[in-house]
Protein backbone atom coordinates (compact mmCIF):
# COMPACT_ATOMS: atom_id res chain seq x y z
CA UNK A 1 -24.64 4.77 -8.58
CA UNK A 2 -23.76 7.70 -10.80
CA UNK A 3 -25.95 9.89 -8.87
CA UNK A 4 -23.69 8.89 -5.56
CA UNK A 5 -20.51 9.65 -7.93
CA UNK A 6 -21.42 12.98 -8.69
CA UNK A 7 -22.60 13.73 -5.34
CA UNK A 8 -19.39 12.79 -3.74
CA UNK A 9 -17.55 14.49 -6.41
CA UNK A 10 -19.40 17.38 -5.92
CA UNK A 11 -18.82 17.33 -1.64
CA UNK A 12 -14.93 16.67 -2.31
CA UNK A 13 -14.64 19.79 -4.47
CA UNK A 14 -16.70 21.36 -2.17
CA UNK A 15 -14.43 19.98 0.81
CA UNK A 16 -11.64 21.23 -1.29
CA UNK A 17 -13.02 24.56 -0.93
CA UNK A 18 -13.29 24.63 -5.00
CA UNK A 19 -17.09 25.32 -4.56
CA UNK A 20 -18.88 27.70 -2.40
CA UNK A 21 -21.94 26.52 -0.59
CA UNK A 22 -23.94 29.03 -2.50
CA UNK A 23 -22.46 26.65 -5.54
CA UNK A 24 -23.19 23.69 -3.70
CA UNK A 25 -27.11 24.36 -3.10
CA UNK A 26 -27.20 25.47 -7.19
CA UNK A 27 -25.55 22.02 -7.98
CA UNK A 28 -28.08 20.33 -5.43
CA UNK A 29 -31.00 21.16 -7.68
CA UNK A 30 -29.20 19.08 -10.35
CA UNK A 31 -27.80 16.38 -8.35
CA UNK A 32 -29.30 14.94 -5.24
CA UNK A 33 -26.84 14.70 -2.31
CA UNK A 34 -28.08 12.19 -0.51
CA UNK A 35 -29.05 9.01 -1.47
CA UNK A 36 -32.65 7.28 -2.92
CA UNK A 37 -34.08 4.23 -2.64
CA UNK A 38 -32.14 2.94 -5.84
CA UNK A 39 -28.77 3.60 -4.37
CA UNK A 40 -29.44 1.79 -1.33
CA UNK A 41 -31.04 -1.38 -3.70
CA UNK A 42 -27.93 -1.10 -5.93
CA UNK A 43 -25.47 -0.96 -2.68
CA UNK A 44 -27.25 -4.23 -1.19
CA UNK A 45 -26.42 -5.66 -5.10
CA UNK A 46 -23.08 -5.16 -4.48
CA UNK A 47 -22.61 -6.69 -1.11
CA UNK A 48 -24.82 -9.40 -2.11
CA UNK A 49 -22.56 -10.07 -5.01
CA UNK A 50 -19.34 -9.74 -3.23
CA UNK A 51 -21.00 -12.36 -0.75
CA UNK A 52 -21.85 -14.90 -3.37
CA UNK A 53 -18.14 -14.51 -4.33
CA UNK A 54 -16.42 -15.24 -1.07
CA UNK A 55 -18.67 -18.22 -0.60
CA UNK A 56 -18.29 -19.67 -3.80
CA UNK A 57 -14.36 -18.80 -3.39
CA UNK A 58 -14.55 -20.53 0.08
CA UNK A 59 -16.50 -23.63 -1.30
CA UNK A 60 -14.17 -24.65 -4.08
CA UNK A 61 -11.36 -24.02 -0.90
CA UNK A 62 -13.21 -26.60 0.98
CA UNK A 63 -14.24 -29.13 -1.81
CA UNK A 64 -10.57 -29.73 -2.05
CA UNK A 65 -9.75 -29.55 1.32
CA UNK A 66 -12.18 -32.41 2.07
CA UNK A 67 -11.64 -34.46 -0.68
CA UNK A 68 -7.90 -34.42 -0.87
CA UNK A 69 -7.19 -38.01 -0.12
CA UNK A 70 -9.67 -39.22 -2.30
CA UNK A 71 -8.75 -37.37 -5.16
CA UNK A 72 -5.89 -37.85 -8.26
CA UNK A 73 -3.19 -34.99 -8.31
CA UNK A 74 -4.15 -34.83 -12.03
CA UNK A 75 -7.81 -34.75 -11.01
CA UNK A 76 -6.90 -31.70 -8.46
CA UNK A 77 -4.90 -29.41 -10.91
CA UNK A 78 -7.67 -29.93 -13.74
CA UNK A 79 -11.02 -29.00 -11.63
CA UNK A 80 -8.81 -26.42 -9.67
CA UNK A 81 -7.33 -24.69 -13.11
CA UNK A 82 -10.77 -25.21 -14.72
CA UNK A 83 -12.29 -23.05 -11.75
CA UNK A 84 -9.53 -20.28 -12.64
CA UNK A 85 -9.93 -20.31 -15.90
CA UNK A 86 -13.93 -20.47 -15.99
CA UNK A 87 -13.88 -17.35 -14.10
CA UNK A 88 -11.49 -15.94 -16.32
CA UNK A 89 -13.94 -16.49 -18.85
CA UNK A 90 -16.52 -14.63 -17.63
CA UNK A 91 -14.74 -11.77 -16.70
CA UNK A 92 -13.79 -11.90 -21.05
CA UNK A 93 -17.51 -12.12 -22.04
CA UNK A 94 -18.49 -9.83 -19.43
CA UNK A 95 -19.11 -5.92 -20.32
CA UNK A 96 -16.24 -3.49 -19.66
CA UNK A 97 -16.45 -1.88 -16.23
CA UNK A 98 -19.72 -3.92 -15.05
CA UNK A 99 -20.11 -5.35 -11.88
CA UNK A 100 -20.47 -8.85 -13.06
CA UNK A 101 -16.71 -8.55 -14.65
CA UNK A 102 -14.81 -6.96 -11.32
CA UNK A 103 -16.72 -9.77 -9.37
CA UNK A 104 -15.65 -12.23 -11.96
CA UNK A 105 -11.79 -10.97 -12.03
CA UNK A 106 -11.87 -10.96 -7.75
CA UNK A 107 -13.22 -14.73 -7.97
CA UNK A 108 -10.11 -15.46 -10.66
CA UNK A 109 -7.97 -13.56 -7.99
CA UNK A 110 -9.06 -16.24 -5.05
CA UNK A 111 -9.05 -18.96 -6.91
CA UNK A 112 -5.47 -18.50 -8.74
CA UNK A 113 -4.07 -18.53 -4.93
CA UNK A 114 -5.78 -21.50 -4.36
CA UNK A 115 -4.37 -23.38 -7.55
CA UNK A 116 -0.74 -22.12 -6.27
CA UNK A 117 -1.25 -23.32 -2.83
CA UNK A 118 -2.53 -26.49 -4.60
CA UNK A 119 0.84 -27.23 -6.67
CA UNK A 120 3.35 -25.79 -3.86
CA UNK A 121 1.39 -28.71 -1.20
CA UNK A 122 0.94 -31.39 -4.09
CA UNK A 123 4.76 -31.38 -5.28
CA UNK A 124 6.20 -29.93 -2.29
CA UNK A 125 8.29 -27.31 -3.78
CA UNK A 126 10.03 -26.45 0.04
CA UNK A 127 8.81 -22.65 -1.05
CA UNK A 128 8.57 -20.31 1.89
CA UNK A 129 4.54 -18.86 2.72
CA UNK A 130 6.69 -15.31 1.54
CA UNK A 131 7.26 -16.50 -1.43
CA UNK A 132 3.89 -18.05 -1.98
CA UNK A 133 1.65 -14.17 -1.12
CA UNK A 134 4.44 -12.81 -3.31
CA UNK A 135 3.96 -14.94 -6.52
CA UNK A 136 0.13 -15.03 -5.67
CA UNK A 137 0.15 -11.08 -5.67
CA UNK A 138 2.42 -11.03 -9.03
CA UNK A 139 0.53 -13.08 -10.92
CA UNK A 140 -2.76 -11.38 -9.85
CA UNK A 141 -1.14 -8.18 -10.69
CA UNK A 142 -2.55 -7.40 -14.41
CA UNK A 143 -6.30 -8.98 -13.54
CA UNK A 144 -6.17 -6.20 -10.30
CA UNK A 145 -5.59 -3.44 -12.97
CA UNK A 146 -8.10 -4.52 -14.92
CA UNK A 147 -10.79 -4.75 -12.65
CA UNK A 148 -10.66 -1.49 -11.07
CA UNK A 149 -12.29 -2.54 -8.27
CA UNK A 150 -11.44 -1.75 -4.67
CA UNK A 151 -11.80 -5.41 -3.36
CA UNK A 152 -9.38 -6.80 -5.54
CA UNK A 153 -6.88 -4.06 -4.79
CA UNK A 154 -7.34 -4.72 -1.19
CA UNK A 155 -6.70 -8.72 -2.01
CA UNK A 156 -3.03 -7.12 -3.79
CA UNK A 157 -2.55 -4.74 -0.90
CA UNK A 158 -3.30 -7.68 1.58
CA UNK A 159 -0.66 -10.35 -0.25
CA UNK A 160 2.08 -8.11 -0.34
CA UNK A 161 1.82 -6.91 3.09
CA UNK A 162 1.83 -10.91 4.09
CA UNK A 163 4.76 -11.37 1.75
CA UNK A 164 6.31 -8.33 3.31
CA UNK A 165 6.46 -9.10 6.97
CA UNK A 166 6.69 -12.85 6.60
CA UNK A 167 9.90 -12.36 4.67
CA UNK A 168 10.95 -9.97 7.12
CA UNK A 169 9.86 -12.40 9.66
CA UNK A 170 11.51 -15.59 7.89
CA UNK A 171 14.99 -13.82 7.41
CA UNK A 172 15.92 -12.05 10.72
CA UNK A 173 13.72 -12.51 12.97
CA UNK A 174 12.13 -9.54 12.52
CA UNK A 175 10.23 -9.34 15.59
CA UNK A 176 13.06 -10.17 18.22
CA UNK A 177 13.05 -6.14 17.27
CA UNK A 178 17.23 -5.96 16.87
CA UNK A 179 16.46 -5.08 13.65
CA UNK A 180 15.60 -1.26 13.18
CA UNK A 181 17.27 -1.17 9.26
CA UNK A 182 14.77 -3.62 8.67
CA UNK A 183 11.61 -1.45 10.24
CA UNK A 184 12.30 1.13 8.01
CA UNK A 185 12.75 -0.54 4.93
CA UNK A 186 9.02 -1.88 5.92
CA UNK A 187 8.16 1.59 6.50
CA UNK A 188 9.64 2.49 3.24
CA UNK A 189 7.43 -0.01 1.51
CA UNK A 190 3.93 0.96 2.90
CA UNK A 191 5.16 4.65 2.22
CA UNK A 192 5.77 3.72 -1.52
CA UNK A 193 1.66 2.14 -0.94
CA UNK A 194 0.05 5.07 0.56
CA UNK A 195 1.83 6.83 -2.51
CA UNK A 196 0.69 4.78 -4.96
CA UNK A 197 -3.38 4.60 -3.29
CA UNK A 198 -2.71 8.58 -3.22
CA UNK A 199 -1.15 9.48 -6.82
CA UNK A 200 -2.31 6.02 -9.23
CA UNK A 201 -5.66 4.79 -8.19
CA UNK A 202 -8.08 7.27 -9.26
CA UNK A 203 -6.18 7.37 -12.37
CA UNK A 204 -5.93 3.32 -12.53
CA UNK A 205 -10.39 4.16 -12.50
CA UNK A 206 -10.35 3.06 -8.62
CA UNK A 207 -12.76 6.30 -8.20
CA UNK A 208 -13.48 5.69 -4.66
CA UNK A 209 -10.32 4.93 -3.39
CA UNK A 210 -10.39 6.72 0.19
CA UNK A 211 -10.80 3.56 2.22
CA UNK A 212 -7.72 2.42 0.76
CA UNK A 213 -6.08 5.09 0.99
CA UNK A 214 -6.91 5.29 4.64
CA UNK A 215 -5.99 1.71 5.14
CA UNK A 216 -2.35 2.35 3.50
CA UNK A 217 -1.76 5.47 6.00
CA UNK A 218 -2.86 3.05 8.80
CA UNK A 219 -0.10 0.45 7.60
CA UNK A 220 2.35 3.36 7.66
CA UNK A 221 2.32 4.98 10.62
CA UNK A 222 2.00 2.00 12.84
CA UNK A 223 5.14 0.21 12.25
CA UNK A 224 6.50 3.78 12.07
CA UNK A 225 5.35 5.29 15.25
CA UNK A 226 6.14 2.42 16.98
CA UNK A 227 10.06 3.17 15.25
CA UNK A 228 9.88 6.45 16.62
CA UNK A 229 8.89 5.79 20.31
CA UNK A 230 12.06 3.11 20.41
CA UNK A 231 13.99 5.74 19.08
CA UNK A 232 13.65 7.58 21.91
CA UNK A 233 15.34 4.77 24.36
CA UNK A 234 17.35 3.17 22.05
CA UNK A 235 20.41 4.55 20.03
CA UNK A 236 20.57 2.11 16.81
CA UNK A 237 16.55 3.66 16.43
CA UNK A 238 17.58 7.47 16.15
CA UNK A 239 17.42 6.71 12.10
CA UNK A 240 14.13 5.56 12.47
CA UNK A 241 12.68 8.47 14.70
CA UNK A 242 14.34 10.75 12.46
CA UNK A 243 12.41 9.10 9.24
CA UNK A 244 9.01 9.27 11.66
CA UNK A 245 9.51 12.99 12.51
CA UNK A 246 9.78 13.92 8.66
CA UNK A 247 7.28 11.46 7.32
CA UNK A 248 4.81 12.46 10.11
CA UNK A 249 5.37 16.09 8.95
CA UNK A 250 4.95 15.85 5.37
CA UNK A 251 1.91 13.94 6.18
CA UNK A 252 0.46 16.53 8.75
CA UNK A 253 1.16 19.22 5.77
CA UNK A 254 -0.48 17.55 3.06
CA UNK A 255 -3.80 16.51 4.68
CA UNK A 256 -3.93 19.51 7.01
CA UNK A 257 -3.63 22.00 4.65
CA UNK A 258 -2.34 20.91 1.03
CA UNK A 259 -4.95 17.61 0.40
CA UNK A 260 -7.88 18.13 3.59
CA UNK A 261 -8.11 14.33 4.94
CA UNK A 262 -9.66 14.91 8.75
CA UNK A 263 -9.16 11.19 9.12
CA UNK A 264 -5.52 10.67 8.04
CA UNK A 265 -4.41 13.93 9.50
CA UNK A 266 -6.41 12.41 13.15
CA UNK A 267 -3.82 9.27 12.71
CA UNK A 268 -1.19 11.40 12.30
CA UNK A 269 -2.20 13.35 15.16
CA UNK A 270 -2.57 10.89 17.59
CA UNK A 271 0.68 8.91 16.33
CA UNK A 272 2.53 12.58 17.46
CA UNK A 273 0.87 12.19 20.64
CA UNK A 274 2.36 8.38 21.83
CA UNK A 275 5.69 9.59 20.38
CA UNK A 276 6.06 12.87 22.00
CA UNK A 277 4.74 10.72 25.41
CA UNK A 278 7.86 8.96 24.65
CA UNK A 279 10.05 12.24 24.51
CA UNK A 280 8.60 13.27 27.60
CA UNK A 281 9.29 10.26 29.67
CA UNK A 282 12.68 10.22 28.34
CA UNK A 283 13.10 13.75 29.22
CA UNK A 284 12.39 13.14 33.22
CA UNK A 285 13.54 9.58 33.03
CA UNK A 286 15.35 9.26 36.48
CA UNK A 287 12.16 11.79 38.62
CA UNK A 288 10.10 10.30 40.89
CA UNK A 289 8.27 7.10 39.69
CA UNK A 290 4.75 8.51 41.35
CA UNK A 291 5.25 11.58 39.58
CA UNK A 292 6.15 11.11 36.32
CA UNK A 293 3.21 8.29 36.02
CA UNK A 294 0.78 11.34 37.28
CA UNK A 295 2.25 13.69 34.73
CA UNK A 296 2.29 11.66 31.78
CA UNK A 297 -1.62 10.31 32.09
CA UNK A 298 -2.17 13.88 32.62
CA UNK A 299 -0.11 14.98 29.80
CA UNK A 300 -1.85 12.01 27.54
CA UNK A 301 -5.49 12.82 28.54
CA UNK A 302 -4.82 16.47 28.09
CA UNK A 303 -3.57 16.24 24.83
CA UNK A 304 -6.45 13.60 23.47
CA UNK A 305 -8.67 15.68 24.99
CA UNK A 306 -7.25 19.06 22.86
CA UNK A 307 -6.65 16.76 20.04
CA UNK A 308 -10.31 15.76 19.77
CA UNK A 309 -11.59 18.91 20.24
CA UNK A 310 -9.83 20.31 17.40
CA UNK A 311 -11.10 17.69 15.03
CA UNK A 312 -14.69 18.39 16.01
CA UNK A 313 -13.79 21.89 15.44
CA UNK A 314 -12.50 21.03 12.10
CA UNK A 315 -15.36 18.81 11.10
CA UNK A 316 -17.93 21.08 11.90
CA UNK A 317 -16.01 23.61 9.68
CA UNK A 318 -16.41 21.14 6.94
CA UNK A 319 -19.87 20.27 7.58
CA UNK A 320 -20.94 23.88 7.25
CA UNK A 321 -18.58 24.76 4.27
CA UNK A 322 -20.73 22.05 2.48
């Protein structure tokens, strides 16, 4: 897998524009850019292993979910904290940065979720599911930083999203959508994410942390688009479509020009699109019903149409810079 680290390493810099493709054909003789039979053997290990984990994970889930009536409450805690703290073992005796340990921390991660869902259903503690993903994420917290590994930081990014929207959900109705103080703060919170995936992974050791990355942008702009387009009907939203308009600028800047992400800057792109569809229908709200249907298909197809263009455009620029 070092061979694949290097490669992509080498294609982001040259991405980047920090290395010419005269450069990039000099560094090819070094470094193969595509991969070999080994790096497809040791990317089947990995899935295989992160297989073996979910089952297991899903197995000691069901054991106890079968065999609830028929077990002791003393019996449950014991074989479900053994399970924790038997994988929590592992990951101890296991070498620093190996696969075996981030699989080993991940199954810990499961499992501690399972042993709080255990005690909140076996003493009834009246706890809210919020409450629950947010003490699951906190205590999972230190064994995600030391296990580097991109499944266990989507696991964290997962919880607190639940924890996020159910509290929102829980607390003021959040989805009767009276409540546009409330969409931004959640806005707020999965800009604070896509900072964090953007500034801290790579220097947490989460080396390929793109598809997180893309999945906290994705998080962002869809409760904050959707802000923006009821910002353009309703008054107590302006806030909100004043947040998307500068967000969804800064964003456009830094992957367009500042930090190239053709994917990102394509969500951004397309998220402009349905809000200034919005704009436009609130601009002739009160023409002809015919019409303005006609004009805004037109005025969406035309403007996915342009849109994709341009990306191809922009890909194949990338593709031959390489």
């Amino acid at each position: 897998m070092d061979n694949l680290r290097h490669a992509n390493q080498l294609l982001h810099w040259a991405e980047q524009q920090q290395l010419t493709s005269q450069q990039l054909q000099q560094a090819a003789e070094q470094v193969k850019l595509q991969a070999v039979t080994t790096d497809w053997l040791a990317q089947a290990n990995r899935l295989l292993l992160l297989a073996a984990v979910m089952l297991l994970c899903s197995a000691v889930i069901f054991f106890f979910a079968y065999n609830w009536p028929l077990l002791h409450y003393l019996a449950k805690m014991a074989l479900a904290g053994t399970a924790v703290l038997l994988s929590g073992g592992i990951a101890v005796v296991s070498a620093s940065d190996s696969l075996q340990r981030r699989a080993a921390l991940f199954t810990c991660a499961i499992l501690t979720g399972a042993l709080l869902a255990l005690i909140g259903q076996t003493y009834q503690t009246g706890a809210d599911i919020w409450q629950l993903f947010a003490g699951w994420a906190a205590l999972i917290s230190p064994l995600v930083l030391l296990s580097k590994s991109r499944a266990s930081y989507l696991l964290w990014f997962v919880l607190l999203q639940l924890a996020l929207w159910r509290y929102l959900d829980s607390n003021a109705g959040f989805w009767s959508l009276n409540h546009a103080q409330l969409l931004l703060f959640a806005s707020l919170a999965n800009l604070l994410w896509l900072l964090f995936a953007e500034f801290a992974l790579r220097r947490l050791g989460v080396t390929q942390h793109k598809p997180l990355l893309w999945l906290a942008a994705l998080t962002l702009l869809a409760p904050l688009t959707f802000a923006g387009i009821l910002g353009v009907w309703e008054s107590n939203y302006q806030l909100n479509l004043l947040s998307y308009l500068l967000t969804a600028g800064v964003l456009a800047l830094w992957y367009f020009r500042l930090q190239p992400d053709l994917l990102i800057f394509a969500l951004v792109l397309f998220s402009a699109i349905a809000v200034s569809t919005a704009m436009l229908s609130r601009l002739m709200d009160g023409a002809d019903g015919f019409m303005l249907v006609n004009l805004l298909a037109l005025y969406v197809i035309g403007s996915s149409a342009a849109a994709a263009v341009w990306l191809k455009k922009l890909l194949q620029e990338a593709q031959h810079d390489q």
